[in-house]
Each structure stands twice: as structure tokens, then as C-alpha cells.
N, C-alpha and C. Protein backbone atom coordinates (compact mmCIF):
# COMPACT_ATOMS: atom_id res chain seq x y z
N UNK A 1 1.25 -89.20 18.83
CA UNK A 1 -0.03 -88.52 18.78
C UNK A 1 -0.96 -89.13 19.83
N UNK A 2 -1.78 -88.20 20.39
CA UNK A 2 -2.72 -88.92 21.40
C UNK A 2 -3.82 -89.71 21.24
N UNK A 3 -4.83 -90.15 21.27
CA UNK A 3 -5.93 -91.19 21.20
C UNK A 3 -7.27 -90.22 21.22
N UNK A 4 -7.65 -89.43 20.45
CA UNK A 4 -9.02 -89.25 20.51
C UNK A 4 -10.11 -89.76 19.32
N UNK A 5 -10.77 -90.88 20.69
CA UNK A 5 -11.33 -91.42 19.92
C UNK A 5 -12.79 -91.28 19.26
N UNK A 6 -13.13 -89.77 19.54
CA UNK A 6 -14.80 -89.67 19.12
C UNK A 6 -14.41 -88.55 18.21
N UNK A 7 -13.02 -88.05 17.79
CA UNK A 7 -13.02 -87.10 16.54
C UNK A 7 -12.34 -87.79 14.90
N UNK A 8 -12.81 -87.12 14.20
CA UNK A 8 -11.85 -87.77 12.77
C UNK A 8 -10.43 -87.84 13.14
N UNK A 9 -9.79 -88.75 12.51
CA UNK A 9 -8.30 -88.82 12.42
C UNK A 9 -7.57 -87.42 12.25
N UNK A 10 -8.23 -87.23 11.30
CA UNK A 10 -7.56 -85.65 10.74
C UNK A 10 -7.81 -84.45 11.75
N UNK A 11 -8.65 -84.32 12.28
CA UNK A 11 -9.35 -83.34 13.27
C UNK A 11 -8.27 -83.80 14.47
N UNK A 12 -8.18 -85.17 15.05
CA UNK A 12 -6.94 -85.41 16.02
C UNK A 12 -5.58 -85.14 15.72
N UNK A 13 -5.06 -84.92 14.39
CA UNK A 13 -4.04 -84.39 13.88
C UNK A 13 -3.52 -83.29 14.00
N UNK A 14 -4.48 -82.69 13.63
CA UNK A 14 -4.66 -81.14 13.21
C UNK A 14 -4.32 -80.65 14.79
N UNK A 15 -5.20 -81.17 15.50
CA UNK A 15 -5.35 -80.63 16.97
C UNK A 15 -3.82 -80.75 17.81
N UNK A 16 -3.18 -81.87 17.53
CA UNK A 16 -2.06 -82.48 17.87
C UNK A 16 -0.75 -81.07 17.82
N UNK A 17 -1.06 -81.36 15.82
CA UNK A 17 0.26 -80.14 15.42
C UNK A 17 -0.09 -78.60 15.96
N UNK A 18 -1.34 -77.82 15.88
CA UNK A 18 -1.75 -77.10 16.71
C UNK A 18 -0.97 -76.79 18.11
N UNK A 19 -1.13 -77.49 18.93
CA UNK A 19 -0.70 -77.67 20.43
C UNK A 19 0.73 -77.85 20.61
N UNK A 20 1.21 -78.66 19.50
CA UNK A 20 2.90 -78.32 19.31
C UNK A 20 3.31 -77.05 18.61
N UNK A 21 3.12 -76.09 18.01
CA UNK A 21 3.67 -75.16 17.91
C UNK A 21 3.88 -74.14 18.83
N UNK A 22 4.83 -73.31 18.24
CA UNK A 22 5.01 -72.19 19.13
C UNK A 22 4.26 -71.10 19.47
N UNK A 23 4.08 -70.51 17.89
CA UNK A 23 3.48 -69.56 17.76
C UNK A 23 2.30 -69.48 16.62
N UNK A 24 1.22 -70.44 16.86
CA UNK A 24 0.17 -70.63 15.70
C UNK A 24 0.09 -69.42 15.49
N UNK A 25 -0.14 -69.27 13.60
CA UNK A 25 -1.31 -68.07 13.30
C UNK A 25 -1.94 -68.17 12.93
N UNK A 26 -2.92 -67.32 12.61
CA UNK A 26 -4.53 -66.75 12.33
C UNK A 26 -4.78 -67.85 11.09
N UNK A 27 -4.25 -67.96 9.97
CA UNK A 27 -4.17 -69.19 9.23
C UNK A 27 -4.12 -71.03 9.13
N UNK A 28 -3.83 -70.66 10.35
CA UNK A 28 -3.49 -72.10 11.00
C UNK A 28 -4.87 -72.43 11.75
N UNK A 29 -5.67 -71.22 12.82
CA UNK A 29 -6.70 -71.51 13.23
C UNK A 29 -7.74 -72.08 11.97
N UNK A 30 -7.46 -71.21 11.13
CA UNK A 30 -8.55 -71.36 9.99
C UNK A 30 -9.28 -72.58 9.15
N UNK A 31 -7.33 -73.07 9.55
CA UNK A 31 -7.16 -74.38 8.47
C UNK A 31 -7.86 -75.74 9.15
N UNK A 32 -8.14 -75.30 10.73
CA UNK A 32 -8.74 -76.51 11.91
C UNK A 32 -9.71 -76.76 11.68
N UNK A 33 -10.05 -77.93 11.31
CA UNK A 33 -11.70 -78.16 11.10
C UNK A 33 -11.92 -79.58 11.24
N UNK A 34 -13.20 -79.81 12.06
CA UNK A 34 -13.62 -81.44 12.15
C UNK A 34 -13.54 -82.00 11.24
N UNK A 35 -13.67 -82.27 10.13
CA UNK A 35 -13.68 -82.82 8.97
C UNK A 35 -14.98 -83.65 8.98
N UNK A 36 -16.15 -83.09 8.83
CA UNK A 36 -17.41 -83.62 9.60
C UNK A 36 -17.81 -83.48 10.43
N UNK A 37 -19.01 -84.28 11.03
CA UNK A 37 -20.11 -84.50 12.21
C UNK A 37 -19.24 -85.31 13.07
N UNK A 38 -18.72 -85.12 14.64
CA UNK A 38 -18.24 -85.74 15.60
C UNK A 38 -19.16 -85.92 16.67
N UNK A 39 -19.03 -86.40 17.79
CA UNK A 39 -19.81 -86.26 18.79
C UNK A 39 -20.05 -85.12 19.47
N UNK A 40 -19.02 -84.13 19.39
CA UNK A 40 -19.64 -83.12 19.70
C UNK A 40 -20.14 -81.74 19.05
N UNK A 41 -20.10 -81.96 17.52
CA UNK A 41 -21.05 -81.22 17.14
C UNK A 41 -22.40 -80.90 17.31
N UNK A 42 -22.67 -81.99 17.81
CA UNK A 42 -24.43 -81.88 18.06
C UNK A 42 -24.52 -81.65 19.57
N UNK A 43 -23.61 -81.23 20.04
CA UNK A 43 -23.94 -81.25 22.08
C UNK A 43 -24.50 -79.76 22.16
N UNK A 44 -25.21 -79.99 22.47
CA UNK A 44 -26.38 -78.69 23.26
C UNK A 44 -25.53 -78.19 24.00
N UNK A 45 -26.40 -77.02 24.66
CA UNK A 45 -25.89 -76.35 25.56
C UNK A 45 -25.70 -76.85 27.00
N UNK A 46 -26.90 -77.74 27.58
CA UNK A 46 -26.75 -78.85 28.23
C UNK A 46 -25.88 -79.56 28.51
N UNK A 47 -25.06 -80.15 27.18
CA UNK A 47 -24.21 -80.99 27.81
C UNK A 47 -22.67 -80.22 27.51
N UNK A 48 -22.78 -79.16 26.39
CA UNK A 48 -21.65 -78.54 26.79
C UNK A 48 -20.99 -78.12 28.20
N UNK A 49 -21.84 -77.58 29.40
CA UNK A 49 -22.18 -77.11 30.34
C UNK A 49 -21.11 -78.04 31.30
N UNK A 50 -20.85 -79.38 31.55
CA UNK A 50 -20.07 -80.32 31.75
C UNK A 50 -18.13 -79.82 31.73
N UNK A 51 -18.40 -79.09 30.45
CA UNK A 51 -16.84 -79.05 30.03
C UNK A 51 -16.57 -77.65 30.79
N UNK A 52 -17.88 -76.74 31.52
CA UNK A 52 -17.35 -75.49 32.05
C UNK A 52 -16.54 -75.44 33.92
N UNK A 53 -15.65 -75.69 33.63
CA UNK A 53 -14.89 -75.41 34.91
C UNK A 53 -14.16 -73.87 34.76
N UNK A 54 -12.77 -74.31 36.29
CA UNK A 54 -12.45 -73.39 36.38
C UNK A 54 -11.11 -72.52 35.52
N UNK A 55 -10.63 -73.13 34.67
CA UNK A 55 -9.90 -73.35 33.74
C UNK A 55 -10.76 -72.56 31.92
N UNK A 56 -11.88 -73.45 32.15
CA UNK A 56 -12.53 -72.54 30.89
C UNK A 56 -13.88 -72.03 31.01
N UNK A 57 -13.81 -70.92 32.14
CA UNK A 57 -15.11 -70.48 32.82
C UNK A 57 -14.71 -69.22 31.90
N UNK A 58 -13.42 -68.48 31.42
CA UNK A 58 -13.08 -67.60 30.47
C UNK A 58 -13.16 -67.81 29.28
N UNK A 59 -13.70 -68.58 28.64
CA UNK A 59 -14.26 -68.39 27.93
C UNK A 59 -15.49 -67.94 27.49
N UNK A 60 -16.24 -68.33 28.71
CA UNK A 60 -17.75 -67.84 29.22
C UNK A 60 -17.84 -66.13 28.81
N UNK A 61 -16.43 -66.08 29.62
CA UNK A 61 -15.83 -64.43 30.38
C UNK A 61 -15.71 -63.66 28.81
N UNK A 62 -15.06 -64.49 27.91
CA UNK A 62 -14.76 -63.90 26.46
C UNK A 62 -15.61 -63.31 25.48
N UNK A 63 -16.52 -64.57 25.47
CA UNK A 63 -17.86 -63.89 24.55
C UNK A 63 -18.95 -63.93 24.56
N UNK A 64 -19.78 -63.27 24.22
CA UNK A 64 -20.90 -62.82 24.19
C UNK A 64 -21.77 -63.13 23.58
N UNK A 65 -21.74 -64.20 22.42
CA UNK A 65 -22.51 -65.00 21.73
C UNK A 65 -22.46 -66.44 22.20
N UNK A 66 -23.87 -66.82 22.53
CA UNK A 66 -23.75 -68.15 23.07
C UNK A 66 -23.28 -69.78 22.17
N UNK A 67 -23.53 -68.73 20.83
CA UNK A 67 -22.91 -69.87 19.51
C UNK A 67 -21.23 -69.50 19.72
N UNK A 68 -20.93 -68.87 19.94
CA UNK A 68 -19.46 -68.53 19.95
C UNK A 68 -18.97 -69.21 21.13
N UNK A 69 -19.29 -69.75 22.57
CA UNK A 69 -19.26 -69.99 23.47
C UNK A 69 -19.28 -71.60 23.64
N UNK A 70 -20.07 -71.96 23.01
CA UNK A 70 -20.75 -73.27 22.49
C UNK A 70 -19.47 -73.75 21.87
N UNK A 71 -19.07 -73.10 20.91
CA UNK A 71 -18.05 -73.45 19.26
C UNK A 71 -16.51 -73.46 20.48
N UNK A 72 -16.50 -72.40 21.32
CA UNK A 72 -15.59 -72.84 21.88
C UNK A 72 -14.91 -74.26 22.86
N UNK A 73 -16.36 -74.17 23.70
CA UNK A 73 -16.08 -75.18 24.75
C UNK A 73 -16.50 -76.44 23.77
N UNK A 74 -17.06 -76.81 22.38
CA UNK A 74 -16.74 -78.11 21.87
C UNK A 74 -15.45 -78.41 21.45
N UNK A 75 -14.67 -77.35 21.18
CA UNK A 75 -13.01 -77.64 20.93
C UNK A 75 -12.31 -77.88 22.14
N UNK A 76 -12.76 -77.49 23.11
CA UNK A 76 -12.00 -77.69 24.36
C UNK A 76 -12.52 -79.34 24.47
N UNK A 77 -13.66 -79.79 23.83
CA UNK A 77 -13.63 -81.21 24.35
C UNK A 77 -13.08 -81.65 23.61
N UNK A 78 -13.09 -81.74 22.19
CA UNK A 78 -11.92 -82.43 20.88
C UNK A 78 -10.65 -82.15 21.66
N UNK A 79 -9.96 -81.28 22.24
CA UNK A 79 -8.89 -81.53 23.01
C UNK A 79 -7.71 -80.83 23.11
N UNK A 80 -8.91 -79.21 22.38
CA UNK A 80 -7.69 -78.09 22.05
C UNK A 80 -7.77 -76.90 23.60
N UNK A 81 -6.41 -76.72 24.11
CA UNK A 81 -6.34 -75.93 25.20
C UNK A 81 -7.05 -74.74 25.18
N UNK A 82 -7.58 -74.22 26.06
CA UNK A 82 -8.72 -72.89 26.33
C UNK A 82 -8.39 -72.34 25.12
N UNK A 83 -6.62 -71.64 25.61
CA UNK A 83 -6.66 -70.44 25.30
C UNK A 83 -6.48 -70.46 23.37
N UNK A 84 -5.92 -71.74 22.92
CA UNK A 84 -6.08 -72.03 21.45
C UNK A 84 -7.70 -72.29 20.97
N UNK A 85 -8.32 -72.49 22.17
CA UNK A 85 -9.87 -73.06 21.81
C UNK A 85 -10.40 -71.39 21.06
N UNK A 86 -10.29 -70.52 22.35
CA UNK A 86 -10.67 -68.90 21.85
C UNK A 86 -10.23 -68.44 20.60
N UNK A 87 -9.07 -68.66 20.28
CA UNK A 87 -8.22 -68.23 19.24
C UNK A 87 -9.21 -69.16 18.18
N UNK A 88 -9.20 -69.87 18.11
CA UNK A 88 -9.72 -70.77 16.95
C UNK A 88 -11.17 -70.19 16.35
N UNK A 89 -12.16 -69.96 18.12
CA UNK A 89 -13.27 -69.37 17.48
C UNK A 89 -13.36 -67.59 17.30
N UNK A 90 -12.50 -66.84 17.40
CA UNK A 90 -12.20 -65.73 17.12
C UNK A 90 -11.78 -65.81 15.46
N UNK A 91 -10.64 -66.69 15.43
CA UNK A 91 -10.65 -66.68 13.78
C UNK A 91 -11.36 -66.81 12.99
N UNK A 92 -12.68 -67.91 13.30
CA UNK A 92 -13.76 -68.33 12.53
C UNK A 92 -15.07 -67.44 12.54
N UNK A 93 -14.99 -66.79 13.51
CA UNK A 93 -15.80 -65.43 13.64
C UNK A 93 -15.29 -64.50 12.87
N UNK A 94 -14.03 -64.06 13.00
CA UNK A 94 -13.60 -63.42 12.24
C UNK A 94 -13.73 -63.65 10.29
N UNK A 95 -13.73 -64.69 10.24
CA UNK A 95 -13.41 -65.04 8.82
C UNK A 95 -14.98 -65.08 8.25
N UNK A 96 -15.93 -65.89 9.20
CA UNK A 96 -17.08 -66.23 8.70
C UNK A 96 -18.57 -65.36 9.29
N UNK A 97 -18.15 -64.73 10.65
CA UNK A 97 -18.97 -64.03 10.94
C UNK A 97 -20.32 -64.85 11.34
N UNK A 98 -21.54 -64.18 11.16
CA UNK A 98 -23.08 -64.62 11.71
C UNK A 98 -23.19 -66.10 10.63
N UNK A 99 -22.56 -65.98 9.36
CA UNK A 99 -23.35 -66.99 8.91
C UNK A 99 -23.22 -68.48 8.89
N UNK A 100 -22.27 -68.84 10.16
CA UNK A 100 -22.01 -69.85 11.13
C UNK A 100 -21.26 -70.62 10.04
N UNK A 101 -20.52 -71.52 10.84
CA UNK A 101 -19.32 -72.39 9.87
C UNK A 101 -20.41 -74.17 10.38
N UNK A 102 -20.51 -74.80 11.52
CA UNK A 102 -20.74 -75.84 12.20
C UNK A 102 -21.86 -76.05 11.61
């Protein structure tokens, strides 16, 4: 398992088995969760802004809510790949909608 050291144990876990599967589903996004306040729960838009390159400028491209956008590129810093980052906040949109999970 890799070394991230500003998320919960469990949140580095989770993220780990995530990235080894083949074919996550919609259940699996669901089940991902910080397990708490990390360092980057609280990052503004400001310093999210850092994590936007050219790699996850599509996510930008994806959605249309700047909380949705936000929720994404903080998973891309916990250490989940773009395109699982989207998936993750699509599920949680999906599941939870406006009345925010974070």
C-alpha cells in the first residue's frame, strides 16, 4: 500500500483497493469516504486550483457545479485517478444530490 500521509488510514485503503480493481461499481464509489476531516477537506477553491493541470483540467470540462468540481479535484489529491475521481463524485451526486455529503 502506498504512504499517504495527510489522509485516514482507512481513506488510504479504500483508495488503494479502488485503483486495483478492474471494474469498480457504483457501490464501491459509494462505500469511499474520508472517514473524517483531512487536509483537504477544508481547501478552498484557491488552493484546490494547484491540483488543476493538464490531466484533470476534465474535470473542470465535466461539471458544472463548482462544489462538484471542488469534491472532485480533492480526491484527485487523496490520490484517486481523474477518471475514478469523476466517478466517485457522480455517484455521490447521484446518491446525495444538493444536500452535500463533505
Amino acid at each position: 500500500m502506498q504512504e499517504h500521509p495527510h489522509i485516514h488510514p482507512e481513506c488510504a485503503k479504500a483508495i488503494d483497493q479502488l485503483k486495483r480493481m478492474k471494474n469498480p461499481k457504483f457501490p464501491d464509489f459509494v462505500a469511499l469516504r474520508t472517514y473524517g476531516q483531512d487536509r483537504y477537506s477544508a481547501m478552498g477553491w484557491e488552493e484546490l486550483q494547484q491540483y488543476i493541470n493538464e490531466q484533470t483540467i476534465v474535470i473542470v470540462e465535466q461539471f458544472e457545479d463548482e462544489h462538484n468540481i471542488m469534491s472532485a479535484l480533492r480526491w484527485v489529491a487523496r490520490g484517486l485517478p481523474v477518471s475514478l475521481a469523476i466517478r466517485k463524485v457522480r455517484a455521490d451526486y447521484s446518491m446525495y444530490g444538493f444536500r452535500g455529503r463533505n
